[in-house]
N, C-alpha and C. Protein backbone atom coordinates (compact mmCIF):
# COMPACT_ATOMS: atom_id res chain seq x y z
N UNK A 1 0.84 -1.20 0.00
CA UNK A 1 0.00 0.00 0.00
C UNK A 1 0.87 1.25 0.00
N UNK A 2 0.60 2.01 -0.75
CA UNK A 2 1.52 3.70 -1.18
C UNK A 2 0.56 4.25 -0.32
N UNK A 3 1.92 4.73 0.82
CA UNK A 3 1.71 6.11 2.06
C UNK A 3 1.63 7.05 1.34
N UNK A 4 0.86 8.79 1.40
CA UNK A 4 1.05 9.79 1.07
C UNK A 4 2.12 10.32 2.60
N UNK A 5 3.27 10.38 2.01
CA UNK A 5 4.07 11.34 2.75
C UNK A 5 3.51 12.89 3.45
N UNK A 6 4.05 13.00 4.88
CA UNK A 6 3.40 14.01 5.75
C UNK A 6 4.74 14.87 5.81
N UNK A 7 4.14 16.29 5.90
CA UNK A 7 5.48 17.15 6.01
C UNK A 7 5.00 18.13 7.10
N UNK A 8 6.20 18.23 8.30
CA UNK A 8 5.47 18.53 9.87
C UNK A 8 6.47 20.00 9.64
N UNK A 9 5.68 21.27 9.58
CA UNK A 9 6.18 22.36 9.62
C UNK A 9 6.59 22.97 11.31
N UNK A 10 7.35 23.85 11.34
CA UNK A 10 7.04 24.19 13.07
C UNK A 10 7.39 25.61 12.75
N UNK A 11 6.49 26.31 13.54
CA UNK A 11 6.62 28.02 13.79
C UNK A 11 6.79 28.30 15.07
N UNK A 12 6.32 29.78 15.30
CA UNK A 12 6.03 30.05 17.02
C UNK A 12 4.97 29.52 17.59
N UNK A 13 4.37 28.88 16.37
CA UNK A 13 2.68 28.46 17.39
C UNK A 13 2.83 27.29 17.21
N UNK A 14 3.72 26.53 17.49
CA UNK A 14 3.84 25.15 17.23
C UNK A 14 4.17 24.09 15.98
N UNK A 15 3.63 23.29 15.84
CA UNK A 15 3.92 22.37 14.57
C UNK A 15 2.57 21.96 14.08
N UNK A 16 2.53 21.86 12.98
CA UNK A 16 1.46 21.50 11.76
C UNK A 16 1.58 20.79 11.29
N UNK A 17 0.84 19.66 10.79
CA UNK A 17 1.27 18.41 9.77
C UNK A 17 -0.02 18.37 8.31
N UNK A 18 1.20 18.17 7.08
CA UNK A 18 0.33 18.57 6.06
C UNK A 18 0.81 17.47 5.19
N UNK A 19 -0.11 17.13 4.32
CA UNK A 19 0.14 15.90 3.68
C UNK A 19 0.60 16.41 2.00
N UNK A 20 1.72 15.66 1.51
CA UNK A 20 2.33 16.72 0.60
C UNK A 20 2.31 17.67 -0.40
N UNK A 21 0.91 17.00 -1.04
CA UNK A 21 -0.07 17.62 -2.35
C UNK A 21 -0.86 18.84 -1.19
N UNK A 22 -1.06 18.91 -0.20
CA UNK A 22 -1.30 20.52 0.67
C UNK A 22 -0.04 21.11 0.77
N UNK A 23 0.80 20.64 1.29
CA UNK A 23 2.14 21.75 1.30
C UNK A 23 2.61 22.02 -0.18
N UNK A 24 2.60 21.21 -1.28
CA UNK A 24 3.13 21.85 -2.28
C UNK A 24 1.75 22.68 -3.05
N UNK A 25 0.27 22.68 -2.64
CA UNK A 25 -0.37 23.71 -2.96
C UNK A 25 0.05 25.42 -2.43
N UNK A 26 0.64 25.08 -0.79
CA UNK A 26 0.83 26.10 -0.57
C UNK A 26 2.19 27.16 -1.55
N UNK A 27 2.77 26.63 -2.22
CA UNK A 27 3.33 27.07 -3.51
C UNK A 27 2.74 27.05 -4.54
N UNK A 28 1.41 26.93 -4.86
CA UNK A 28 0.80 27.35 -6.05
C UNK A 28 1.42 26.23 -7.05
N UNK A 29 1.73 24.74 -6.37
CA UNK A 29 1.93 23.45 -6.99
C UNK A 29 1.25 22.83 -7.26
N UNK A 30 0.39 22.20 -8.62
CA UNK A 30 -0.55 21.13 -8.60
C UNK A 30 0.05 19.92 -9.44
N UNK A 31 0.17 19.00 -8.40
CA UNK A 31 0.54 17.62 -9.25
C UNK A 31 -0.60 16.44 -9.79
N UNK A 32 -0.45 16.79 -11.14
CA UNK A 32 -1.11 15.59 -11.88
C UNK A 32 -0.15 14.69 -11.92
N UNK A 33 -0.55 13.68 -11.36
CA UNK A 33 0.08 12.09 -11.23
C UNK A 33 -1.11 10.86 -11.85
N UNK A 34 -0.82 10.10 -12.92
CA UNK A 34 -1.39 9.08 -12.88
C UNK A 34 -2.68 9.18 -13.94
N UNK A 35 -3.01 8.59 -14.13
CA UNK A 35 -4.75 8.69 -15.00
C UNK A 35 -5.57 9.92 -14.99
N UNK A 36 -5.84 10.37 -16.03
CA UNK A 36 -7.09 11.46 -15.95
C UNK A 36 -8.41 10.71 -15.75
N UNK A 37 -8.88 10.80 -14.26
CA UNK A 37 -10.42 10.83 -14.01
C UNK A 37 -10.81 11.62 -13.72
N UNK A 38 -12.34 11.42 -13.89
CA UNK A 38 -12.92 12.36 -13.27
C UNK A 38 -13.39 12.91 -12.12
N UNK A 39 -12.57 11.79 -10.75
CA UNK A 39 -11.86 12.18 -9.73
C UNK A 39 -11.01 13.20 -9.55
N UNK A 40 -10.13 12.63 -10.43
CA UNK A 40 -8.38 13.73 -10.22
C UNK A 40 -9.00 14.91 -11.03
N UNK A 41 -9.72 14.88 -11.94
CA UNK A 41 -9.94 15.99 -13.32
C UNK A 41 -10.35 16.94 -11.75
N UNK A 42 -11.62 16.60 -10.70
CA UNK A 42 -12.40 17.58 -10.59
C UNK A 42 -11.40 17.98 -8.98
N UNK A 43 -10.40 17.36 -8.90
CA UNK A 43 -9.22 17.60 -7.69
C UNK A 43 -8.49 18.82 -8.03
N UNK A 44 -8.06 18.46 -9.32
CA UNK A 44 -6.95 19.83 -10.48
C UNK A 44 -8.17 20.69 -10.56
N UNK A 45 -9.12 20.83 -10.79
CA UNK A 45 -9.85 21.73 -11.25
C UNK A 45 -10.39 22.28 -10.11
N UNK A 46 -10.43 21.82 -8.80
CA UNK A 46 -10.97 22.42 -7.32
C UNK A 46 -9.84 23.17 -6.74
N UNK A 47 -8.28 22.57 -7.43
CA UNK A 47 -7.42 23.46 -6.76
C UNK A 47 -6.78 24.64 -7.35
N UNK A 48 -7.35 24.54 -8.71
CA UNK A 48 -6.63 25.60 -9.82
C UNK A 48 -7.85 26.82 -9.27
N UNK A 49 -8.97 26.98 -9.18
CA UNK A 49 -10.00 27.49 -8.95
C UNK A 49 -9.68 28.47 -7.66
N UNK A 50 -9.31 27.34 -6.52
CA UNK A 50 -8.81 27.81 -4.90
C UNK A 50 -7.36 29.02 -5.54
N UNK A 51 -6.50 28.49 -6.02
CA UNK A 51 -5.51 29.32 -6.17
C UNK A 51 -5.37 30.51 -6.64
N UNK A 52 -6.30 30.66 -8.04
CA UNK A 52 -6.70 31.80 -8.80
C UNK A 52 -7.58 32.82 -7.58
N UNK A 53 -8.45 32.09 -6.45
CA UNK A 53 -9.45 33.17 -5.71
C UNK A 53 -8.31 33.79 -4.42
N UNK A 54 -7.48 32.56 -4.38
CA UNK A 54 -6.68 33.53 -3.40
C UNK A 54 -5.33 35.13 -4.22
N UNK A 55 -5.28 34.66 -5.90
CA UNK A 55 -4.38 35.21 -6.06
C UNK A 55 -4.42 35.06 -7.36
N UNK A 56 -5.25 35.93 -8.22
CA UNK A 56 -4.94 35.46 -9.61
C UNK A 56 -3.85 36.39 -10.76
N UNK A 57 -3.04 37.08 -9.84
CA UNK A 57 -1.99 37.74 -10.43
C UNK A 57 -0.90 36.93 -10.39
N UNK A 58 -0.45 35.60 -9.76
CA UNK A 58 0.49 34.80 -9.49
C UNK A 58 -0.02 33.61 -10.49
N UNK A 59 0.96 32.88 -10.73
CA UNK A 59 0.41 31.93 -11.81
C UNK A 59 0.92 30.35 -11.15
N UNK A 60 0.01 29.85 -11.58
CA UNK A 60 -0.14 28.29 -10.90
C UNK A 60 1.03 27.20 -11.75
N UNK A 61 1.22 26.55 -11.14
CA UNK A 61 2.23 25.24 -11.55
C UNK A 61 1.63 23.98 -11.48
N UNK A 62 1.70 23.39 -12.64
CA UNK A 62 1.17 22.15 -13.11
C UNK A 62 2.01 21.50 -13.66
N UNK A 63 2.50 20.17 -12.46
CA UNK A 63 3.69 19.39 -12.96
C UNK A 63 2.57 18.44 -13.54
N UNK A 64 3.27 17.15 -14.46
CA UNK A 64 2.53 16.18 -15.02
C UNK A 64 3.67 15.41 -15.26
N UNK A 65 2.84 13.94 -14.82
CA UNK A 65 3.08 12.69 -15.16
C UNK A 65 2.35 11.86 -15.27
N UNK A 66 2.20 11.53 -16.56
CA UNK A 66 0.31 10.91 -16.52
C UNK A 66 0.09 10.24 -18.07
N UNK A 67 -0.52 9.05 -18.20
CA UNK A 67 -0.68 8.47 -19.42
C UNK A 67 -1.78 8.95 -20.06
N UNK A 68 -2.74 10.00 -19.78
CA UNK A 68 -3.49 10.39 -20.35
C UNK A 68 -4.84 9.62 -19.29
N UNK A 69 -5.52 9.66 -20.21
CA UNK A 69 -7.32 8.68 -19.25
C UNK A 69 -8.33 9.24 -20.39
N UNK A 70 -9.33 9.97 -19.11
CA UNK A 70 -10.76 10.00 -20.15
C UNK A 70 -11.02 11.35 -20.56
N UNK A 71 -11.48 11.56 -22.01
CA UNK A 71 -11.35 12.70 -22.81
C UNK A 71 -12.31 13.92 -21.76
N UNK A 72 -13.50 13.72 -21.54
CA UNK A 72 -13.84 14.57 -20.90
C UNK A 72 -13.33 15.10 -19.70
N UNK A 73 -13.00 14.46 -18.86
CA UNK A 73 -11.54 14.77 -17.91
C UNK A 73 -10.96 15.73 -18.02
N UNK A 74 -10.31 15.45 -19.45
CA UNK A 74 -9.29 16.31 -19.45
C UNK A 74 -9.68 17.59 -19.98
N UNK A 75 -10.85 17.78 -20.82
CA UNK A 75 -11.19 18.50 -21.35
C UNK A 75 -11.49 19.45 -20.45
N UNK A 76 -12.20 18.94 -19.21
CA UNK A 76 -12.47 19.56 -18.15
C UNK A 76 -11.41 20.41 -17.60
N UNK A 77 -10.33 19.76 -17.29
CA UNK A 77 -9.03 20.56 -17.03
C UNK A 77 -8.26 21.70 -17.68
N UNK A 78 -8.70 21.23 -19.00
CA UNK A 78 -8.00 22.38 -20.17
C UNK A 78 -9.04 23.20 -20.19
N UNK A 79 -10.29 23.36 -20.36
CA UNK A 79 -10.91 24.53 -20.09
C UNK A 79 -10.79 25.42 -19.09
N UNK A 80 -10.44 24.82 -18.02
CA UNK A 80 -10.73 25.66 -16.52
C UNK A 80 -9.57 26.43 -16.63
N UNK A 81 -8.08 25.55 -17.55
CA UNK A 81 -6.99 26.46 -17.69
C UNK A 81 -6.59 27.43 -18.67
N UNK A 82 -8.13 27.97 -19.59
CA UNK A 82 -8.01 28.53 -20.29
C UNK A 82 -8.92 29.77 -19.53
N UNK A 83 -9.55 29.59 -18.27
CA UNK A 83 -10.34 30.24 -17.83
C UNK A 83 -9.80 30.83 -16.82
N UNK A 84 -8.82 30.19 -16.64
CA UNK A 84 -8.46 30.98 -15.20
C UNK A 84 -7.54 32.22 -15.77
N UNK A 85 -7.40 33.35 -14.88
CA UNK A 85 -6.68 34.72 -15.13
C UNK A 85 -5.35 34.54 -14.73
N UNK A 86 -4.73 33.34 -13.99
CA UNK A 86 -3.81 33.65 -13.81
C UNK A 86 -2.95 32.40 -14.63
N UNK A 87 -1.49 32.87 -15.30
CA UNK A 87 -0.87 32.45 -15.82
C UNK A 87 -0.96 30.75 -15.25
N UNK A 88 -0.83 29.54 -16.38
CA UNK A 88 -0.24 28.40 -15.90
C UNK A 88 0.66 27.96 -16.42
N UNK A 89 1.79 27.58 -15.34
CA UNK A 89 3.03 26.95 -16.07
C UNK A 89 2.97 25.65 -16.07
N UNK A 90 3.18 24.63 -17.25
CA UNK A 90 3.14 23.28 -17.55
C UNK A 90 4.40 22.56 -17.48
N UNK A 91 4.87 21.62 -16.72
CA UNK A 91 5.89 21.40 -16.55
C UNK A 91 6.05 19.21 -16.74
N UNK A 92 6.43 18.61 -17.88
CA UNK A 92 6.34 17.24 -17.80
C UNK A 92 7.54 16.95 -16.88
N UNK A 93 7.13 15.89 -16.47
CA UNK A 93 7.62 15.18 -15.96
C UNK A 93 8.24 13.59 -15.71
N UNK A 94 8.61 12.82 -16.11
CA UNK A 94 8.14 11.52 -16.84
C UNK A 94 7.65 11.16 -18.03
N UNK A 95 6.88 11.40 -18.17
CA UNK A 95 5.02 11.23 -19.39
C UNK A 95 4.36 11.80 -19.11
N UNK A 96 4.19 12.45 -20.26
CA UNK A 96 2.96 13.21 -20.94
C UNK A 96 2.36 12.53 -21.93
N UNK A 97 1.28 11.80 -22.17
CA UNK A 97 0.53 10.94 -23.19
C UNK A 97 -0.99 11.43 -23.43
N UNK A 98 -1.08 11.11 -24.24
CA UNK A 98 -2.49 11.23 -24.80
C UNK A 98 -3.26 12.37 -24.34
N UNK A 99 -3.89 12.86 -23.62
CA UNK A 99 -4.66 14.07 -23.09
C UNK A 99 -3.70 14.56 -22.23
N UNK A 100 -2.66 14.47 -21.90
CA UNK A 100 -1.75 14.52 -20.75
C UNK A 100 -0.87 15.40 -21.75
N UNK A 101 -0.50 14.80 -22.76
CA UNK A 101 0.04 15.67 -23.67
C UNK A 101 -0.67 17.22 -24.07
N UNK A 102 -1.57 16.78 -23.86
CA UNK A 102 -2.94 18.20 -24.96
C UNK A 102 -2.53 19.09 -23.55
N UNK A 103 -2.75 19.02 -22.06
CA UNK A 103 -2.84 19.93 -21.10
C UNK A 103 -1.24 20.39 -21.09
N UNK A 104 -0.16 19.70 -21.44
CA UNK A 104 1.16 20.10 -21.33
C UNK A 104 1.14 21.04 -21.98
N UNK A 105 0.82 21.17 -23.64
CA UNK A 105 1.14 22.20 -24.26
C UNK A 105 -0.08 23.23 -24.52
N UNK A 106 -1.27 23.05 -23.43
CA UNK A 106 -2.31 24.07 -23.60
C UNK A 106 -1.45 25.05 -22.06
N UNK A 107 -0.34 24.85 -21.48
CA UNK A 107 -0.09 26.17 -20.72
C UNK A 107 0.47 27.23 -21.20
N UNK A 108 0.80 28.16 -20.37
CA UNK A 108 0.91 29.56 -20.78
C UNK A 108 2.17 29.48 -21.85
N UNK A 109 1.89 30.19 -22.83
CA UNK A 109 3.36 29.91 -23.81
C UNK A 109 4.11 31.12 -23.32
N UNK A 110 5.57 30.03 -23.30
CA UNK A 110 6.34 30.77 -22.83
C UNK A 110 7.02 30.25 -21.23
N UNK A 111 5.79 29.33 -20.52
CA UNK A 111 6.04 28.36 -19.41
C UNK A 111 5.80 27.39 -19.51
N UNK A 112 5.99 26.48 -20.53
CA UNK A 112 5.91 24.82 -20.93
C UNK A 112 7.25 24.64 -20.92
N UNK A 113 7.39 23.45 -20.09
CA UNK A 113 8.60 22.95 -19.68
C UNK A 113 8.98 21.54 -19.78
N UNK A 114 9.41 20.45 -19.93
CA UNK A 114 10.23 19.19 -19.72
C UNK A 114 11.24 19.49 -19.69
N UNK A 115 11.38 18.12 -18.42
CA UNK A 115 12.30 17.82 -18.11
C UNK A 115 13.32 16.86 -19.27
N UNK A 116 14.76 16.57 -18.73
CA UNK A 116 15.75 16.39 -20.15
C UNK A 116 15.38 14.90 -20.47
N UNK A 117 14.79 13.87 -19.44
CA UNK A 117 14.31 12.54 -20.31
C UNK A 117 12.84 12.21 -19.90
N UNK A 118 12.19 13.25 -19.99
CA UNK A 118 10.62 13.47 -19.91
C UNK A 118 10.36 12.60 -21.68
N UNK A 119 9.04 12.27 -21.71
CA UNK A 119 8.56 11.31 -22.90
C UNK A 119 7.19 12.28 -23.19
N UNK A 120 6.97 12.53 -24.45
CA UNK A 120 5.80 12.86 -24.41
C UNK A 120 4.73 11.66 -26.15
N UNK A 121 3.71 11.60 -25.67
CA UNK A 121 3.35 10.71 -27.08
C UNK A 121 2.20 11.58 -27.09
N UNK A 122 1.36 11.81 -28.61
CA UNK A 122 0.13 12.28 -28.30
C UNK A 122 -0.78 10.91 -29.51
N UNK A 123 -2.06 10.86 -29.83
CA UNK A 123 -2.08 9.71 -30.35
C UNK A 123 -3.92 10.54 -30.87
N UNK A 124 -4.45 9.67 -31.50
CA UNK A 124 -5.96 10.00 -32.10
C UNK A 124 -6.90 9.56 -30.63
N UNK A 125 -7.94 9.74 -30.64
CA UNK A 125 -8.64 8.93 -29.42
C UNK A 125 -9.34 7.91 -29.52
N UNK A 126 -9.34 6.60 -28.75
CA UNK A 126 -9.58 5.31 -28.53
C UNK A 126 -10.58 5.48 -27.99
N UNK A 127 -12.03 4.68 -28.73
CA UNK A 127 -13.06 4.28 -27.96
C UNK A 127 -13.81 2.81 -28.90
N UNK A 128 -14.49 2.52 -28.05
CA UNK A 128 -15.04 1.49 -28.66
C UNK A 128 -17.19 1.58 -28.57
N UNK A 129 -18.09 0.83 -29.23
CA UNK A 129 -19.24 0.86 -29.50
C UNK A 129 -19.49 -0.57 -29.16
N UNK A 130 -20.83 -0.66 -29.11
CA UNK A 130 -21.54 -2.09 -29.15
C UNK A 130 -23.05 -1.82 -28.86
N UNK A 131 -23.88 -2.75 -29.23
CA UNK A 131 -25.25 -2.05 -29.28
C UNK A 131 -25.50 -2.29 -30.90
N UNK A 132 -26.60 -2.09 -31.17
CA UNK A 132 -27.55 -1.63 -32.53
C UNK A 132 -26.45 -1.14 -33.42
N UNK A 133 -26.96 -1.40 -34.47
CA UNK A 133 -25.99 -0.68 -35.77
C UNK A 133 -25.92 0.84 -35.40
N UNK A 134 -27.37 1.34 -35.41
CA UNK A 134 -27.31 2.77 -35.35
C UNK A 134 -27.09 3.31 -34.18
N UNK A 135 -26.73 2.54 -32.90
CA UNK A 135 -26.04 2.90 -32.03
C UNK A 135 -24.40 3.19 -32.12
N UNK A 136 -24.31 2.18 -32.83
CA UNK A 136 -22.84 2.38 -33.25
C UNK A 136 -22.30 3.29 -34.13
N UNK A 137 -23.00 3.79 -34.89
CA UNK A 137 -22.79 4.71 -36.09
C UNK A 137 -22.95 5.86 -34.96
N UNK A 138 -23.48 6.47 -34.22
CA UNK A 138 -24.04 7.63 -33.58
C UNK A 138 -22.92 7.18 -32.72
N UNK A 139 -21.97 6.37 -31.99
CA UNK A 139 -20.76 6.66 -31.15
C UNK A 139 -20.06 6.94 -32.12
N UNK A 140 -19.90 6.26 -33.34
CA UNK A 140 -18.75 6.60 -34.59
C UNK A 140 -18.07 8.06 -34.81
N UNK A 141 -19.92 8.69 -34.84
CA UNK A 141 -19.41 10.10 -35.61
C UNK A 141 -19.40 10.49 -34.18
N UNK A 142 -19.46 10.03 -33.33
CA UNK A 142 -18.97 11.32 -31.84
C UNK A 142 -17.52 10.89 -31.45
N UNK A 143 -16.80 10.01 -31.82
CA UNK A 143 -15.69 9.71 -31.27
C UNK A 143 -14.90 10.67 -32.68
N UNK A 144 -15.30 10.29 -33.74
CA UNK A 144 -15.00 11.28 -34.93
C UNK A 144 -14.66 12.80 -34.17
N UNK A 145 -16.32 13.44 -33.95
CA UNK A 145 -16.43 14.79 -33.58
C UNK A 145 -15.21 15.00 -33.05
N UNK A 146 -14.74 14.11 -31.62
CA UNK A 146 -14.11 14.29 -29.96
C UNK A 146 -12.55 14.32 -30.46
N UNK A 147 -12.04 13.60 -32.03
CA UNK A 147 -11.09 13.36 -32.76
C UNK A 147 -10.44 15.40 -33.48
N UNK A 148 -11.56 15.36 -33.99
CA UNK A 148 -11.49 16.68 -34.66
C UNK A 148 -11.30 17.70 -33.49
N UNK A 149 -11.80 17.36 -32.51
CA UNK A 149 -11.41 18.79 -31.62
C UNK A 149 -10.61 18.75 -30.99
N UNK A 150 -9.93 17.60 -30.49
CA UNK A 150 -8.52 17.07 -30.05
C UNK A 150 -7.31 17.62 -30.79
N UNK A 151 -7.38 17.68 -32.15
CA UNK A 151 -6.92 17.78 -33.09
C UNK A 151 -6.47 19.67 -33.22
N UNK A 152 -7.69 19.87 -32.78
CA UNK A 152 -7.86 21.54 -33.03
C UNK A 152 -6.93 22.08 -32.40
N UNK A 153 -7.56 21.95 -30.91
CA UNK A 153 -6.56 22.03 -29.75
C UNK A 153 -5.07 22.31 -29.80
N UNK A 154 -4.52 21.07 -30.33
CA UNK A 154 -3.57 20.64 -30.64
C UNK A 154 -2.75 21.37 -31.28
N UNK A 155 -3.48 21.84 -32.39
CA UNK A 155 -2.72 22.30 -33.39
C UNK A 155 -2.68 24.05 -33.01
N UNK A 156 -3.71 24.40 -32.38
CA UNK A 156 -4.02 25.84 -31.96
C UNK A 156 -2.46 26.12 -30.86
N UNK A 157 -2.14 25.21 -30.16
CA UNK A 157 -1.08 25.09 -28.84
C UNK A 157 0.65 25.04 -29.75
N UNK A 158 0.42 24.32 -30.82
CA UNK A 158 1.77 23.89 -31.05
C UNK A 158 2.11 24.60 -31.89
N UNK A 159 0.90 25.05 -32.36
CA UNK A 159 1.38 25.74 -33.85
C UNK A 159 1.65 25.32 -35.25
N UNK A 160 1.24 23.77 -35.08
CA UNK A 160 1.32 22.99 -36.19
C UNK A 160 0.21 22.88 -37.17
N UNK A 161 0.24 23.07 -38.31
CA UNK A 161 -0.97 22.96 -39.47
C UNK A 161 -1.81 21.66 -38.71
N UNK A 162 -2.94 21.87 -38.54
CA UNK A 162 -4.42 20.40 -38.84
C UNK A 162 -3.87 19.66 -39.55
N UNK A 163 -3.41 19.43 -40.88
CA UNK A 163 -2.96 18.13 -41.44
C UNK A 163 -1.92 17.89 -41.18
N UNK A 164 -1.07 18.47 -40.80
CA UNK A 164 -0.31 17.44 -39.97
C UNK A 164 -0.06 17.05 -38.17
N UNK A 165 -1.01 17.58 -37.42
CA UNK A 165 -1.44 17.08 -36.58
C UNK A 165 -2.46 15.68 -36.89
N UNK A 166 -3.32 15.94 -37.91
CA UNK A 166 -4.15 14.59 -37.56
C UNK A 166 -3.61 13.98 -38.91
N UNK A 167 -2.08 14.15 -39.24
CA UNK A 167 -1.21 12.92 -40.04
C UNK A 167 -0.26 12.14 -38.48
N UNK A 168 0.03 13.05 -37.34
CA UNK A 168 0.80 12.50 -37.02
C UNK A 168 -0.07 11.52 -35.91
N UNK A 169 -1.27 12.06 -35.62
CA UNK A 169 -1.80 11.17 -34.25
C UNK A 169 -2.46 10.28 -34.79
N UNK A 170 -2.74 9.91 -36.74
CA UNK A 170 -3.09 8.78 -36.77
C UNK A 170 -2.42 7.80 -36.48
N UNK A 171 -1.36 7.56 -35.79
CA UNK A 171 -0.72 6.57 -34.69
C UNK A 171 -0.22 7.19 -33.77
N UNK A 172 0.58 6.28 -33.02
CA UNK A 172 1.20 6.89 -31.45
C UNK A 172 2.07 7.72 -32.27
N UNK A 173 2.64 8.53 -31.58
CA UNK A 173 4.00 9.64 -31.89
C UNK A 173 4.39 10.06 -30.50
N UNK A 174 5.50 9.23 -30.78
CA UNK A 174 6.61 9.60 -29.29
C UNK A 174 7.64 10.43 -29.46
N UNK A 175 8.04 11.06 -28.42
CA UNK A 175 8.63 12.28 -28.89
C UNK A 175 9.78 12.95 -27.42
N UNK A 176 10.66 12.41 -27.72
CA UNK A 176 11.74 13.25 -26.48
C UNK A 176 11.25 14.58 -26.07
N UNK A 177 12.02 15.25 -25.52
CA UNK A 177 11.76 16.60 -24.60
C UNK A 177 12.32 17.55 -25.40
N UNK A 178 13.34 17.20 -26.35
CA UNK A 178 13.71 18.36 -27.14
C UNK A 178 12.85 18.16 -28.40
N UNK A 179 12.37 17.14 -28.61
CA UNK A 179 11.23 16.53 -30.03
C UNK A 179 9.96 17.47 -29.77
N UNK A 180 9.68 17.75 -28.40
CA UNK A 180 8.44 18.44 -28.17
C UNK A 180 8.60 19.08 -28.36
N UNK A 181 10.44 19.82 -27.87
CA UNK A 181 10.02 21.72 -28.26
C UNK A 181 9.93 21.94 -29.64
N UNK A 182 10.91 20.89 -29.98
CA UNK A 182 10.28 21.17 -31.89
C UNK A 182 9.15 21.61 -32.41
N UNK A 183 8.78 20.61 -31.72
CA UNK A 183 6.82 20.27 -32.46
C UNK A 183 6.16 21.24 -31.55
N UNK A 184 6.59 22.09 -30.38
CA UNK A 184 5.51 22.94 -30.47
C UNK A 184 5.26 22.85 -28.87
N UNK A 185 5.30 21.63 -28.67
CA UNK A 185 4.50 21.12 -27.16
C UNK A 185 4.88 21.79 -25.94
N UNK A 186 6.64 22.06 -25.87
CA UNK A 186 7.15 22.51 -24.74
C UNK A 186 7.55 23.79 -25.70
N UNK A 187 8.19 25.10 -24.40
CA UNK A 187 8.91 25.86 -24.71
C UNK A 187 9.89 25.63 -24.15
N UNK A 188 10.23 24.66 -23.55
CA UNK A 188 11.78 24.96 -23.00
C UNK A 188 12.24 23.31 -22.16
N UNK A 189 13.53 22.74 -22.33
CA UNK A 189 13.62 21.54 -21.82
C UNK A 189 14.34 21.75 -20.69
N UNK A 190 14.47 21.70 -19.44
CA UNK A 190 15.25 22.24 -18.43
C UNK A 190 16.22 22.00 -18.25
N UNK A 191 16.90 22.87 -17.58
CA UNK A 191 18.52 22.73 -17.12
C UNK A 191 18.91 23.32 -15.94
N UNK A 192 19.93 23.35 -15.47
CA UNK A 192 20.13 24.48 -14.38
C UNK A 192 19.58 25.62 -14.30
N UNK A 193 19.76 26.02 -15.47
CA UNK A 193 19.91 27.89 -15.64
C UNK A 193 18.10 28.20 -15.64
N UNK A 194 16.97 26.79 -16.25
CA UNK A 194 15.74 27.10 -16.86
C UNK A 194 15.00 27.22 -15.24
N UNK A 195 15.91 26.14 -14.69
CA UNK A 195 15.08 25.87 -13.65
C UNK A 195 15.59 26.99 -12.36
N UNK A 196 16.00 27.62 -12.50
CA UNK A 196 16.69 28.96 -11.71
C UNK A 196 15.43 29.83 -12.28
N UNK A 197 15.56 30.29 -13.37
CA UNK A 197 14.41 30.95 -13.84
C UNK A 197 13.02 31.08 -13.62
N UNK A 198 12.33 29.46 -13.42
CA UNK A 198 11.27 29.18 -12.72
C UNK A 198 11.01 29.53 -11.53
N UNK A 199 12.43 28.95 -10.45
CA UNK A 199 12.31 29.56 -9.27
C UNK A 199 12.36 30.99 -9.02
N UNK A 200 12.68 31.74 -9.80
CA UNK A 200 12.76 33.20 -9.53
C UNK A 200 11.35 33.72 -9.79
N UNK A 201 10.75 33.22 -10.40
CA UNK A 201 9.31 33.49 -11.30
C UNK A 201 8.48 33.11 -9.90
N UNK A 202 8.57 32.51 -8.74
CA UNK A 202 7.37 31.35 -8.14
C UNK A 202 7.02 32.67 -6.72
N UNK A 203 6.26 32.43 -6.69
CA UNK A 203 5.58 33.85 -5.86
C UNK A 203 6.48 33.69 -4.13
N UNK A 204 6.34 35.04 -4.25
CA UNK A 204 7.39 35.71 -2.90
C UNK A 204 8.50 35.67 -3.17
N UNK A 205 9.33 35.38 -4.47
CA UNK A 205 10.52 35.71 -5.00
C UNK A 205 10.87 36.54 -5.79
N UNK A 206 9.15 37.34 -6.07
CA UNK A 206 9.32 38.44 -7.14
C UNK A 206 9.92 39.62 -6.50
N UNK A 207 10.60 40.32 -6.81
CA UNK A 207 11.58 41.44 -6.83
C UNK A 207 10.49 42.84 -6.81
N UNK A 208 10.49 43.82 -6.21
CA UNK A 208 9.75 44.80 -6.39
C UNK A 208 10.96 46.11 -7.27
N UNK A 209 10.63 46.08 -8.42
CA UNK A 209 11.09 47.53 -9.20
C UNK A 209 10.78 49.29 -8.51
């Protein structure tokens, strides 16, 4: 069984114990780990929400490591991060796949990040039918529809023409950390110097002019 690690702060008023996904919120940290459900979708989306009301001039951090999951999920997530006012920085981590990919490169351009042996794949979307013919035809053209706007997305973030976004996700396409910045996905693969930069950027380190 996987413990969530506790991190015991101490001040003048004693000691506090916070379990780690709370202490790294209190840095305006949200870690996507693992499957997009619509569990975790509405966890990222309850804490991106909390962060923006305490502070939406500071911009939120969204690490990822995640094989992707279920389209509405994520969709859910990428809207809320097109809604919120305050900047989000996207940062892979491991894997970025399938919808996991689409939220990496829907952050703020200019703060999309991987790491130097981060993986990213993006791919068409997988579903399946059963039922009546014309049940099946009516999931057909909606997995179609859910294809085309995946696609949009995609291409709106990276900057890549529609045909060749939906030339490349008619199969998997895997893609290193410097393959992404190519294609669009990341702006930047980290290093010492990127990740100095970040930290200077992360709130209460800003400099007053």
């Amino acid at each position: 069984m996987y413990l969530i690690p506790t991190v015991i702060e101490k001040s003048q008023f004693g000691e506090r114990a916070y379990d780690i996904y709370s202490r790294l919120l209190k840095e305006r940290i949200i870690f996507l780990g693992g499957p997009i459900t619509d569990p975790v979708a509405n966890t990222v989306i309850a804490q991106m929400l909390f962060l923006e009301s305490q502070d939406d001039t500071k911009p939120v951090y969204l690490y990822i490591n995640s094989p992707g999951g279920v389209v509405t999920s994520t969709l859910a997530i990428y809207d809320t991060m097109q809604y919120l006012k305050c900047e989000v920085a996207t940062i892979c981590i491991g894997v970025a796949a399938s919808g996991a990919a689409i939220l990496l490169a829907a952050g703020t351009k200019g703060k999309r990040y991987a790491l130097p042996n981060a993986e990213v794949m993006i791919h068409q979307v997988m579903g399946g039918a059963e039922g009546q013919a014309v049940e099946i035809a009516i999931e057909a053209d909606h997995i179609i529809q859910i294809k085309q706007k995946l696609n949009q997305i995609l291409s709106k973030h990276t900057g890549q023409v529609l045909s060749k976004i939906e030339k490349d996700t008619d199969r998997n396409l895997y893609m290193s950390a410097e393959e992404a910045k190519a294609y669009g996905i990341v702006d930047e693969v980290f290093s010492v110097k990127s990740k100095a930069r970040l930290k200077a950027n992360k709130p209460g380190n800003a400099k007053e002019s």
